[in-house]
Protein backbone atom coordinates (compact mmCIF):
# COMPACT_ATOMS: atom_id res chain seq x y z
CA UNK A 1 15.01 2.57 -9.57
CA UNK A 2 11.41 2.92 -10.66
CA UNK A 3 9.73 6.68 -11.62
CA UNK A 4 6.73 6.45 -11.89
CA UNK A 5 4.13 9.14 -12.81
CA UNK A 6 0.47 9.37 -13.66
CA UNK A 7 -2.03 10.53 -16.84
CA UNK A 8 -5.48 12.06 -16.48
CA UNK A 9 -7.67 10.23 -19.44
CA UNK A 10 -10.36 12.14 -21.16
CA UNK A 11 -13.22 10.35 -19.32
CA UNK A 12 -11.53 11.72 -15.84
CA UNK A 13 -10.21 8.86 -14.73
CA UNK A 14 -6.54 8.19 -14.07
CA UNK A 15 -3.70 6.18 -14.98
CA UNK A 16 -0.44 5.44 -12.73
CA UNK A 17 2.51 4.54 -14.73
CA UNK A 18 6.60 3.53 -14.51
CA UNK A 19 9.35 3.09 -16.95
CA UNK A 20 9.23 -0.86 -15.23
CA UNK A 21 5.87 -2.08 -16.91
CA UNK A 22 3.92 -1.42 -13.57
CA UNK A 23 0.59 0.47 -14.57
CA UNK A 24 -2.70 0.60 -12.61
CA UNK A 25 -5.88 2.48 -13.71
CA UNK A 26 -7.67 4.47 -11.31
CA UNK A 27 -10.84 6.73 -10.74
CA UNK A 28 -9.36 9.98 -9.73
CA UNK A 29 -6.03 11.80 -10.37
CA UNK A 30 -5.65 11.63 -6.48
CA UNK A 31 -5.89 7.90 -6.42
CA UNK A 32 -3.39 7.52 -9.30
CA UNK A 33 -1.14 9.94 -7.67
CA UNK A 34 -1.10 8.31 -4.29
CA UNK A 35 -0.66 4.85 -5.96
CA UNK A 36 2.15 5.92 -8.03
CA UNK A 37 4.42 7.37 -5.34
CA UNK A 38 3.50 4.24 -3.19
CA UNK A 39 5.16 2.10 -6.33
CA UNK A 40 7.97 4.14 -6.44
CA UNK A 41 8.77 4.49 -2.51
CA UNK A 42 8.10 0.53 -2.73
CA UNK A 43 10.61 0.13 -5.20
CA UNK A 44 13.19 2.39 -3.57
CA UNK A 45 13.17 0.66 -0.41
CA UNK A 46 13.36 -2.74 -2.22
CA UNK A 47 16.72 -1.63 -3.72
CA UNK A 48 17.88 -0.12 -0.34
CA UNK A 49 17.37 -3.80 1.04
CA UNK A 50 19.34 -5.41 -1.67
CA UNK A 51 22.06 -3.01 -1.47
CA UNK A 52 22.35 -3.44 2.23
């Protein structure tokens, strides 16, 4: 199960982060925030297939 959250830098820009490794910089908090719960959902319904 990934969490994944997300770090506004000084310069304003964004970074989307999880416990995994995954982490993708981005230009706006929005865009990290949006990419981060799209990892996580992503990983979620990865396990649910596995599990199934």
């Amino acid at each position: 199960m990934c969490y994944a959250d997300t770090v506004t830098n000084d310069d304003g820009t964004a970074t989307a982060f999880c416990y995994c490794g995954w982490s993708a910089d981005h230009a706006t908090p929005e865009a990290a925030d949006t990419d981060a719960e799209r990892h996580q959902t992503a990983a979620d319904a990865a396990e649910s297939a596995l599990a199934a």
